[in-house]
N, C-alpha and C. Protein backbone atom coordinates (compact mmCIF):
# COMPACT_ATOMS: atom_id res chain seq x y z
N UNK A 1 91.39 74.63 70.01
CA UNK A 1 91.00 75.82 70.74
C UNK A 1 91.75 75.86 72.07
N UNK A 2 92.36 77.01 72.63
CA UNK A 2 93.29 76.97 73.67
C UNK A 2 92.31 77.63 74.53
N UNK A 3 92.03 76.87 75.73
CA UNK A 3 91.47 77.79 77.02
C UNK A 3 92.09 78.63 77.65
N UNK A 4 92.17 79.69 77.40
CA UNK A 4 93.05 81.06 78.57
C UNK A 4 91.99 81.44 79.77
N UNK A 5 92.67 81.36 80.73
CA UNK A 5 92.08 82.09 81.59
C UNK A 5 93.14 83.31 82.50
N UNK A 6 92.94 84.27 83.45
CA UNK A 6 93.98 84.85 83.77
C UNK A 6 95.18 84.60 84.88
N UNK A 7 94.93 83.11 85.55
CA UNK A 7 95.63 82.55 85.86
C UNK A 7 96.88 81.70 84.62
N UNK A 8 96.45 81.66 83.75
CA UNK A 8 97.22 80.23 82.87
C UNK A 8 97.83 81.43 82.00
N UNK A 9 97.17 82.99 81.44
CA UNK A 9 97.66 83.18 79.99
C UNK A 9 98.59 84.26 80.12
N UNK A 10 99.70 84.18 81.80
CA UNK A 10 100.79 84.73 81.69
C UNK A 10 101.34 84.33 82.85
N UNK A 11 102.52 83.29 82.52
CA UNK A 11 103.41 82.86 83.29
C UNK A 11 103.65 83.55 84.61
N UNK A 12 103.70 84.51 84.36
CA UNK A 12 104.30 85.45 85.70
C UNK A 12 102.53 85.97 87.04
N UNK A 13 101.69 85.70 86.71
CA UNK A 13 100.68 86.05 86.61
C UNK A 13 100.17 85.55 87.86
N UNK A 14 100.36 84.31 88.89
CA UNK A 14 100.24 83.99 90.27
C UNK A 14 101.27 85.13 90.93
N UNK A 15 102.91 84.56 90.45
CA UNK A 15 103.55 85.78 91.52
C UNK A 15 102.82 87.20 91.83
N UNK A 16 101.93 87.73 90.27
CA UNK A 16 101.84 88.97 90.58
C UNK A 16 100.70 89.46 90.89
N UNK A 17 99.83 88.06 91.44
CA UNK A 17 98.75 88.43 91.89
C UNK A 17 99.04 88.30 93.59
N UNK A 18 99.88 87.43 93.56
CA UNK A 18 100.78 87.49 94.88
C UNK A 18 101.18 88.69 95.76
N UNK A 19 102.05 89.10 94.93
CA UNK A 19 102.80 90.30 94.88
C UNK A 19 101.38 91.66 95.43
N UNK A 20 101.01 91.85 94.85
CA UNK A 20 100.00 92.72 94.87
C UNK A 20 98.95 92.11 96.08
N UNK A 21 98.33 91.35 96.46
CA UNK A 21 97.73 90.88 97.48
C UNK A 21 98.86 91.27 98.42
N UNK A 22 100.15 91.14 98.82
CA UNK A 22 101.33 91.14 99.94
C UNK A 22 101.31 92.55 100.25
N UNK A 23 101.19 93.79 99.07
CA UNK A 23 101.37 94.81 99.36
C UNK A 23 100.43 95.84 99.46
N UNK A 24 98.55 95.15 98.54
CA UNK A 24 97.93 96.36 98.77
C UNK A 24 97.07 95.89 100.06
N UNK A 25 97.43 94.83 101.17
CA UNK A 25 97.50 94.29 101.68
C UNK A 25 98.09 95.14 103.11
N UNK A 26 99.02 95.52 102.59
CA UNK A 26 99.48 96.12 104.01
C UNK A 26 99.92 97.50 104.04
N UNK A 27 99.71 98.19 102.71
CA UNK A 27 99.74 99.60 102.99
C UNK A 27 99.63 100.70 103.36
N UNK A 28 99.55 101.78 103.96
CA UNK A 28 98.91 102.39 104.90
C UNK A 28 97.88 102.97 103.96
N UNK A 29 97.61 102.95 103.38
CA UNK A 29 96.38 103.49 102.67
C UNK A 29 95.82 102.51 101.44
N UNK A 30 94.47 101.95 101.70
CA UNK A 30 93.66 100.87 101.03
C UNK A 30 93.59 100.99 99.36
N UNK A 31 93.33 101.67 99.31
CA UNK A 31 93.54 102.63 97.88
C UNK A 31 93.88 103.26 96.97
N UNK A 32 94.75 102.90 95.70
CA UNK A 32 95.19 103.86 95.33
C UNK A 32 95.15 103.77 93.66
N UNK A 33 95.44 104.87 93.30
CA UNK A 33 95.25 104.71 91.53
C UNK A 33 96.20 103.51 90.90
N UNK A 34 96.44 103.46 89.52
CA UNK A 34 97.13 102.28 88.62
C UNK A 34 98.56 102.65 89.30
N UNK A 35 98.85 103.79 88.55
CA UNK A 35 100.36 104.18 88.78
C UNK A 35 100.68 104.19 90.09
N UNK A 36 99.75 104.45 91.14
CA UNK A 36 100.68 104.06 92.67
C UNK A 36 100.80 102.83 93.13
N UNK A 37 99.64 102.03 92.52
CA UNK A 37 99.58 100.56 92.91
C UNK A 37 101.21 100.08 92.15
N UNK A 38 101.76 100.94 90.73
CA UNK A 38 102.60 99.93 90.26
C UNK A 38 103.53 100.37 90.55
N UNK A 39 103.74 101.42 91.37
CA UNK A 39 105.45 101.82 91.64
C UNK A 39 105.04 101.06 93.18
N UNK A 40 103.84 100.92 93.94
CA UNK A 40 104.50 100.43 95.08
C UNK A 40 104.96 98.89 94.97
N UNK A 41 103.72 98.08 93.85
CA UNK A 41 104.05 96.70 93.48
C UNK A 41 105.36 96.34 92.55
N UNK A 42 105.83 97.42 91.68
CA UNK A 42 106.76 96.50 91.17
C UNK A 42 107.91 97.73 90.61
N UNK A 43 107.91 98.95 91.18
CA UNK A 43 108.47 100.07 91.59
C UNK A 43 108.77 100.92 90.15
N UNK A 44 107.40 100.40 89.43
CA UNK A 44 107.67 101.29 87.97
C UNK A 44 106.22 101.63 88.16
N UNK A 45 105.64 102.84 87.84
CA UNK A 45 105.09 103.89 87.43
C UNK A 45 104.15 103.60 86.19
N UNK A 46 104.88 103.30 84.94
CA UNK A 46 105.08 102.85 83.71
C UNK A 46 104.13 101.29 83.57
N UNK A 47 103.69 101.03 84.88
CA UNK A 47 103.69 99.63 84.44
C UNK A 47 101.36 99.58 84.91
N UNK A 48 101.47 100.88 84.84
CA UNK A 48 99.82 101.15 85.57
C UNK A 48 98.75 100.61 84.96
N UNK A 49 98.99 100.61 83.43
CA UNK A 49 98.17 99.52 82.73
C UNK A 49 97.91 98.12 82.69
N UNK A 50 99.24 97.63 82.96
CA UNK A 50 99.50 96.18 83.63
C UNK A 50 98.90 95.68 84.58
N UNK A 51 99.28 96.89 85.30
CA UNK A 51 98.42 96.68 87.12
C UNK A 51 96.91 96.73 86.97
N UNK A 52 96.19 97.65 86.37
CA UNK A 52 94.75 97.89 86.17
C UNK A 52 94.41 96.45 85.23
N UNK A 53 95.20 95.69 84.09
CA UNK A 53 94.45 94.96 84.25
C UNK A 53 94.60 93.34 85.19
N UNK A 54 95.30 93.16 85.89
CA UNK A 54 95.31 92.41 86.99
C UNK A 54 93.88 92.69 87.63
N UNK A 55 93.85 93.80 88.20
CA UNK A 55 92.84 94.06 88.99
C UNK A 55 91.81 93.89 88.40
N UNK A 56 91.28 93.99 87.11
CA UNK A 56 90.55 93.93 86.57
C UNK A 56 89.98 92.30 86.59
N UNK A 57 91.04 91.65 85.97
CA UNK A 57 90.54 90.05 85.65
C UNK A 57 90.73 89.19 86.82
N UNK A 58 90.89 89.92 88.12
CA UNK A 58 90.60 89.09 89.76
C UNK A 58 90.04 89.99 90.15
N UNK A 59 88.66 89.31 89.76
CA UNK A 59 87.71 90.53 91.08
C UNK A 59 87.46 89.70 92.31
N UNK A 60 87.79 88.14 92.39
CA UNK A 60 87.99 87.69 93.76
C UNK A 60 88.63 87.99 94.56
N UNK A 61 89.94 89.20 94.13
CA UNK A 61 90.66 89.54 95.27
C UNK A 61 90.59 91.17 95.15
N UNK A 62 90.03 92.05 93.94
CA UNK A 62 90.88 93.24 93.99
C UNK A 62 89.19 93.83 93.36
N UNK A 63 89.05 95.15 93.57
CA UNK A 63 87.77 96.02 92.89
C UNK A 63 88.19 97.04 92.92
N UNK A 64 87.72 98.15 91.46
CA UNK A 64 87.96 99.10 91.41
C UNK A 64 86.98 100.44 91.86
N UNK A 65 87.10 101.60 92.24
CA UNK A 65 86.52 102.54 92.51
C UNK A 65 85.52 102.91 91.37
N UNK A 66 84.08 103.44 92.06
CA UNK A 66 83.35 103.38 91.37
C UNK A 66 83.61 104.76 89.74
N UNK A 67 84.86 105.55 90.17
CA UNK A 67 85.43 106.10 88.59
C UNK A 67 85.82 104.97 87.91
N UNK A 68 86.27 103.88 88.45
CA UNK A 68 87.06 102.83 87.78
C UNK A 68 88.86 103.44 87.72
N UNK A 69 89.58 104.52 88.53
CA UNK A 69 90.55 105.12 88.26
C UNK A 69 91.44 104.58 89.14
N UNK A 70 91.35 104.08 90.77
CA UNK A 70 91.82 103.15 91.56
C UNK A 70 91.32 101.96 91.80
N UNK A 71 92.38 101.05 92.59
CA UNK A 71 91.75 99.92 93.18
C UNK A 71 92.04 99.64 94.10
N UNK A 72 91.60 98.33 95.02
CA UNK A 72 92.00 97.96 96.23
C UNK A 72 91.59 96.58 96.72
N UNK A 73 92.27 96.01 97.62
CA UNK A 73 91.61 94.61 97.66
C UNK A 73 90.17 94.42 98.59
N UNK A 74 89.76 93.58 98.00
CA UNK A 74 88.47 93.34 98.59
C UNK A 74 88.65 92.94 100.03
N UNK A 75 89.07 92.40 100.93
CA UNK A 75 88.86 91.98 102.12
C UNK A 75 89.27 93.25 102.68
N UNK A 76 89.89 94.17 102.24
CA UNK A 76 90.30 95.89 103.12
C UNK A 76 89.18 96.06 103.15
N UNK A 77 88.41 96.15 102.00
CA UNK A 77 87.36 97.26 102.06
C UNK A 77 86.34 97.00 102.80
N UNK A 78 86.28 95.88 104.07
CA UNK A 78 85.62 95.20 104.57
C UNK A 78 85.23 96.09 106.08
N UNK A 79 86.86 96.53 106.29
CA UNK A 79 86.94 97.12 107.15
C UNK A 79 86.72 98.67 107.26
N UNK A 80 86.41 98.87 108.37
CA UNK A 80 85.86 100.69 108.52
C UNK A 80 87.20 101.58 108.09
N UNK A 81 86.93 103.09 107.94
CA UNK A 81 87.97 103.59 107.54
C UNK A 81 88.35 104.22 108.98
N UNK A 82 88.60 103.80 109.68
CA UNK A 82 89.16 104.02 111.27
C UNK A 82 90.83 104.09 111.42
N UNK A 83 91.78 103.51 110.87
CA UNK A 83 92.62 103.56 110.98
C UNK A 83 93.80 104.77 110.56
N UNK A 84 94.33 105.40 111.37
CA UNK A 84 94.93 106.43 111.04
C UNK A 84 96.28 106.16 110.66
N UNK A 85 96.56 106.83 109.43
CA UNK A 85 98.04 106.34 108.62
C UNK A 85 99.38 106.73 109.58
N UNK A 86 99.15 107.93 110.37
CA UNK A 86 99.93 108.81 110.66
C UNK A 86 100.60 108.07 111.69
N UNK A 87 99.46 107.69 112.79
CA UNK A 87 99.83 106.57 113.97
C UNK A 87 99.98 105.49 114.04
N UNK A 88 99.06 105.17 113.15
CA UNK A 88 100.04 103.42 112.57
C UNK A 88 98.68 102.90 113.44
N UNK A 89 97.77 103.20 114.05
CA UNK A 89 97.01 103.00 114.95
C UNK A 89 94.94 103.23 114.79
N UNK A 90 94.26 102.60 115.31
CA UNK A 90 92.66 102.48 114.48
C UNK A 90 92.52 103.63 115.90
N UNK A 91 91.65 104.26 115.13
CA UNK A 91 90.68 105.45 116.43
C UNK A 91 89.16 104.86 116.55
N UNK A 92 88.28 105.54 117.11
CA UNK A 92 87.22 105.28 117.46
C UNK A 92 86.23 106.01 116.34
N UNK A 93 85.16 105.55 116.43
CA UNK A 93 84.05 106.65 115.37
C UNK A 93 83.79 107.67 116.16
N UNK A 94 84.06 108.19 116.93
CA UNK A 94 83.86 108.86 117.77
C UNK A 94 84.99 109.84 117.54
N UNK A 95 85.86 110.01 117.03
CA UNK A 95 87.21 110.53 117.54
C UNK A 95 87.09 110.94 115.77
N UNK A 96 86.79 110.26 115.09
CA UNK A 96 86.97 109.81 113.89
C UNK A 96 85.46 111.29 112.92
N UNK A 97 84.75 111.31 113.99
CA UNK A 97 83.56 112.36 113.73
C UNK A 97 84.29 113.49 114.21
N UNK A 98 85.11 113.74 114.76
CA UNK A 98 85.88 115.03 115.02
C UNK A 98 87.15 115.67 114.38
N UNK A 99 87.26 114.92 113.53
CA UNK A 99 88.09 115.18 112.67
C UNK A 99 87.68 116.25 111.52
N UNK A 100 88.90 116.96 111.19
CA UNK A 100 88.42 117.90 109.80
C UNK A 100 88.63 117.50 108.80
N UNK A 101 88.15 118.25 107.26
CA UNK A 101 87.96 117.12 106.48
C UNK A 101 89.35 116.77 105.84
N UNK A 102 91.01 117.52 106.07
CA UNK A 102 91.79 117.09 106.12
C UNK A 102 92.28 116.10 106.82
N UNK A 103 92.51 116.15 108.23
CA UNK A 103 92.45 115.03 109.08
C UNK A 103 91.96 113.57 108.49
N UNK A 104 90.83 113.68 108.09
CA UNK A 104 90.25 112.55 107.67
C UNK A 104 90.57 111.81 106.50
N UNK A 105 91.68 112.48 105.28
CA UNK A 105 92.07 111.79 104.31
C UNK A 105 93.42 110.90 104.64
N UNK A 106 94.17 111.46 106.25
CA UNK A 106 94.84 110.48 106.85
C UNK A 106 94.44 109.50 107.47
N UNK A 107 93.04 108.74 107.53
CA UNK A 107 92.44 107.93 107.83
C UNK A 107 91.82 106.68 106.94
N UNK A 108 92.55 105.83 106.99
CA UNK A 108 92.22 104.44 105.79
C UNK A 108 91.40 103.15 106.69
N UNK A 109 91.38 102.60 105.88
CA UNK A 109 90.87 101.13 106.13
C UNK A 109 92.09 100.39 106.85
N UNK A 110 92.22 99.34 108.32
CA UNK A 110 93.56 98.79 108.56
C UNK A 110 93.95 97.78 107.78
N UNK A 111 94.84 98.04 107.84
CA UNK A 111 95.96 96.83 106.77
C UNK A 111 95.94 95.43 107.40
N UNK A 112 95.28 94.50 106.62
CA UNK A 112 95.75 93.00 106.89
C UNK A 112 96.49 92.25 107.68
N UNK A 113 95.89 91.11 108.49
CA UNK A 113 97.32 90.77 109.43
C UNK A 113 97.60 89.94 108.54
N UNK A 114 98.64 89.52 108.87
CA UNK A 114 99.72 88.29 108.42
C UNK A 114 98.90 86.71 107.99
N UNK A 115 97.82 86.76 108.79
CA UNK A 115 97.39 85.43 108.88
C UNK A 115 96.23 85.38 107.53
N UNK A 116 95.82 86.82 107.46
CA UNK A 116 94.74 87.32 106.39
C UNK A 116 95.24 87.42 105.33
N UNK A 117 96.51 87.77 104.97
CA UNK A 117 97.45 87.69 103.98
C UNK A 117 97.75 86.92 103.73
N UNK A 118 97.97 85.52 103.92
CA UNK A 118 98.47 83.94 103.89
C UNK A 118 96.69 83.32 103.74
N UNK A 119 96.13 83.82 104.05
CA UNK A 119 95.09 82.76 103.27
C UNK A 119 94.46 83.07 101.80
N UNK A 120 94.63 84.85 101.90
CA UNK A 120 94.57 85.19 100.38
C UNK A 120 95.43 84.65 99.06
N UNK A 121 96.67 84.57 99.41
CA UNK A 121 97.36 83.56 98.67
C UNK A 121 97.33 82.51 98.90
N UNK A 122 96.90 81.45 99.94
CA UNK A 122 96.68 80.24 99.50
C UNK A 122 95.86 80.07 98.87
N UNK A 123 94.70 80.84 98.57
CA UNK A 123 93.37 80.95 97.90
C UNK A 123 93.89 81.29 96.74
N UNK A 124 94.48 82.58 96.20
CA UNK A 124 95.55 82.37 95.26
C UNK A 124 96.02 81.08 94.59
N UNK A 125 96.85 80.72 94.93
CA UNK A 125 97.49 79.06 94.53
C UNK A 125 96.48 78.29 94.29
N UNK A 126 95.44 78.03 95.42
CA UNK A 126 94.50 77.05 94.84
C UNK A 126 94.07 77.64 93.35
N UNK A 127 93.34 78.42 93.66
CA UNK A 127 92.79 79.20 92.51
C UNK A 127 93.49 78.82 91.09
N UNK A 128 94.93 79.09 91.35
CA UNK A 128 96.10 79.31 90.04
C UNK A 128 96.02 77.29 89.67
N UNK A 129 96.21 76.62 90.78
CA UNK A 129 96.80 75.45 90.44
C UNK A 129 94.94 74.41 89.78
N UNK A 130 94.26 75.28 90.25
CA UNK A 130 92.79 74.60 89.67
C UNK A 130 92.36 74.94 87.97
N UNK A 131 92.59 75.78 88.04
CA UNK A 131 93.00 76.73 86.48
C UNK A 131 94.04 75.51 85.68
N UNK A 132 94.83 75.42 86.04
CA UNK A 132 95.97 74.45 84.93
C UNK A 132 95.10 73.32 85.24
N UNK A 133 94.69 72.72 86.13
CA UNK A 133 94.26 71.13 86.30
C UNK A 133 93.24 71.53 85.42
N UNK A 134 92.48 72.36 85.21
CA UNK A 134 91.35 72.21 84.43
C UNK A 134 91.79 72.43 82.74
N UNK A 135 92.84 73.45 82.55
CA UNK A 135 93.16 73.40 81.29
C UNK A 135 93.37 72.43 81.11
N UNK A 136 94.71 71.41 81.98
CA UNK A 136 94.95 70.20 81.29
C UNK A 136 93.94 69.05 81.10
N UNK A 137 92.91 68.90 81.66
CA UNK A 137 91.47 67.82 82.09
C UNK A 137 91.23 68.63 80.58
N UNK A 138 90.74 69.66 79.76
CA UNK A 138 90.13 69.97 78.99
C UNK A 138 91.01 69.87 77.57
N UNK A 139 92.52 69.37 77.67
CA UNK A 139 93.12 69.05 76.34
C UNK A 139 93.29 67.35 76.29
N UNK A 140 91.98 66.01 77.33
CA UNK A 140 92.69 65.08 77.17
C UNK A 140 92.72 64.51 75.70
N UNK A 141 91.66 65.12 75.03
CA UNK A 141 91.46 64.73 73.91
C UNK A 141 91.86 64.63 72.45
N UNK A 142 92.84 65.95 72.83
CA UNK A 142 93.40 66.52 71.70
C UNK A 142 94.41 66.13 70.98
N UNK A 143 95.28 64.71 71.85
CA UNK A 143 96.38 64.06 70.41
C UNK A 143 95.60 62.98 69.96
N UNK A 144 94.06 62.55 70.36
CA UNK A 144 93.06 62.04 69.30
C UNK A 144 92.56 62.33 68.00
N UNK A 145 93.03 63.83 67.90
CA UNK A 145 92.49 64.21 66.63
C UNK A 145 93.00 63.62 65.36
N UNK A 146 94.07 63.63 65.45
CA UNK A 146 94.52 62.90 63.87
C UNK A 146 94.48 61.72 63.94
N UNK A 147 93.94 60.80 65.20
CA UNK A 147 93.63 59.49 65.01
C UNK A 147 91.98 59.77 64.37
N UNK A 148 91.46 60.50 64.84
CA UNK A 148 90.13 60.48 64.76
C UNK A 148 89.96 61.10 62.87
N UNK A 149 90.68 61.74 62.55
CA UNK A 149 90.42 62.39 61.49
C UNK A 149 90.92 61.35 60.37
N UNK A 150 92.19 60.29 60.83
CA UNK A 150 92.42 59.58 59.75
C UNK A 150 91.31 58.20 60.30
N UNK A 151 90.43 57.76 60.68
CA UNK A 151 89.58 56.79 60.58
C UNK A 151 88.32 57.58 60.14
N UNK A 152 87.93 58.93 60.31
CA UNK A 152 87.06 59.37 59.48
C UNK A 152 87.34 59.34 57.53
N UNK A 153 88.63 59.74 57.66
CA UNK A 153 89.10 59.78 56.15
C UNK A 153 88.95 58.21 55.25
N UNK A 154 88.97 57.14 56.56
CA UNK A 154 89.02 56.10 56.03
C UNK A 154 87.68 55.69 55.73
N UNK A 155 87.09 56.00 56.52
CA UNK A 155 85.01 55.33 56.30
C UNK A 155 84.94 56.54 55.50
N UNK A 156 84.78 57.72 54.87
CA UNK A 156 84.50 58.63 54.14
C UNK A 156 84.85 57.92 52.86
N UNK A 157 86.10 57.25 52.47
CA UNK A 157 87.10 56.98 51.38
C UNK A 157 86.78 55.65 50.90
N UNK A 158 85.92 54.68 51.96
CA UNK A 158 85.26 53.41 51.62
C UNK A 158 83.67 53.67 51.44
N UNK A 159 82.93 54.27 51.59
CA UNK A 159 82.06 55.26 50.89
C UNK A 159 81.58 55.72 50.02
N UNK A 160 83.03 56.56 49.48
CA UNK A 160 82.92 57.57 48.14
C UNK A 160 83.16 57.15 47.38
């Protein structure tokens, strides 16, 4: 029996949880559907199913909208939606109540510093490199089997 988990059952599968932590991470807007997450992560469009299920099988780093139609990482959504895309800059709630309801869809959650981004992927890595230590801890057994099956064959065969 092979243990998969979604760290181990695609090679490429740390970088691109990587990858995606680096960028929905610092985007000016916290949020966004499959297809924008995958042209901004890996600049294909085409690839939105891929992306949705990443997000899907790390909900330690990523959750989807309650349609289930976008996603975003969890430590953004931590933060207020104060930050204005336009200025690159957070306003006040105050400033932020005066806005119209256009105005206000230029207003996201702020983007990650650098230091918040580097511990999500080290958390990452751990994560990825605890996953293989455990697959491998869970196959020590397995070039026992045909020892084990030919000394069963043998007490079965002195037996019968």
């Amino acid at each position: 029996m092979q243990n998969t988990t979604p760290y181990t059952d695609n090679k490429n599968r740390l970088a691109d949880v990587i990858a995606a932590i680096q960028v929905m991470g610092t985007y000016k807007f916290y949020k966004l559907d499959f297809s924008g997450w995958a042209d901004r992560i890996s600049g294909d469009i085409n690839q939105a199913e891929y992306w949705k299920n990443i997000f899907e099988q790390h909900p330690e780093f990523f959750r989807l909208d309650q349609s289930r139609t976008k996603a975003s990482l969890v430590w953004r959504r931590n933060y207020q939606k104060l930050y204005n895309v336009d200025t690159e800059h957070k306003i006040s709630r105050a400033e932020f109540k005066l806005l119209d309801d256009s105005a206000k869809e230029r207003i996201s959650r702020s983007p990650l510093t650098h230091e918040d981004i580097s511990t999500l992927v080290k958390t990452a890595i751990n994560l990825h490199s605890s996953e293989i230590e455990h697959k491998r801890d869970s196959r020590w057994w397995q070039p026992w089997i045909p020892v084990f099956g030919t000394l069963l064959g043998i007490v079965l065969g002195r037996f019968l």
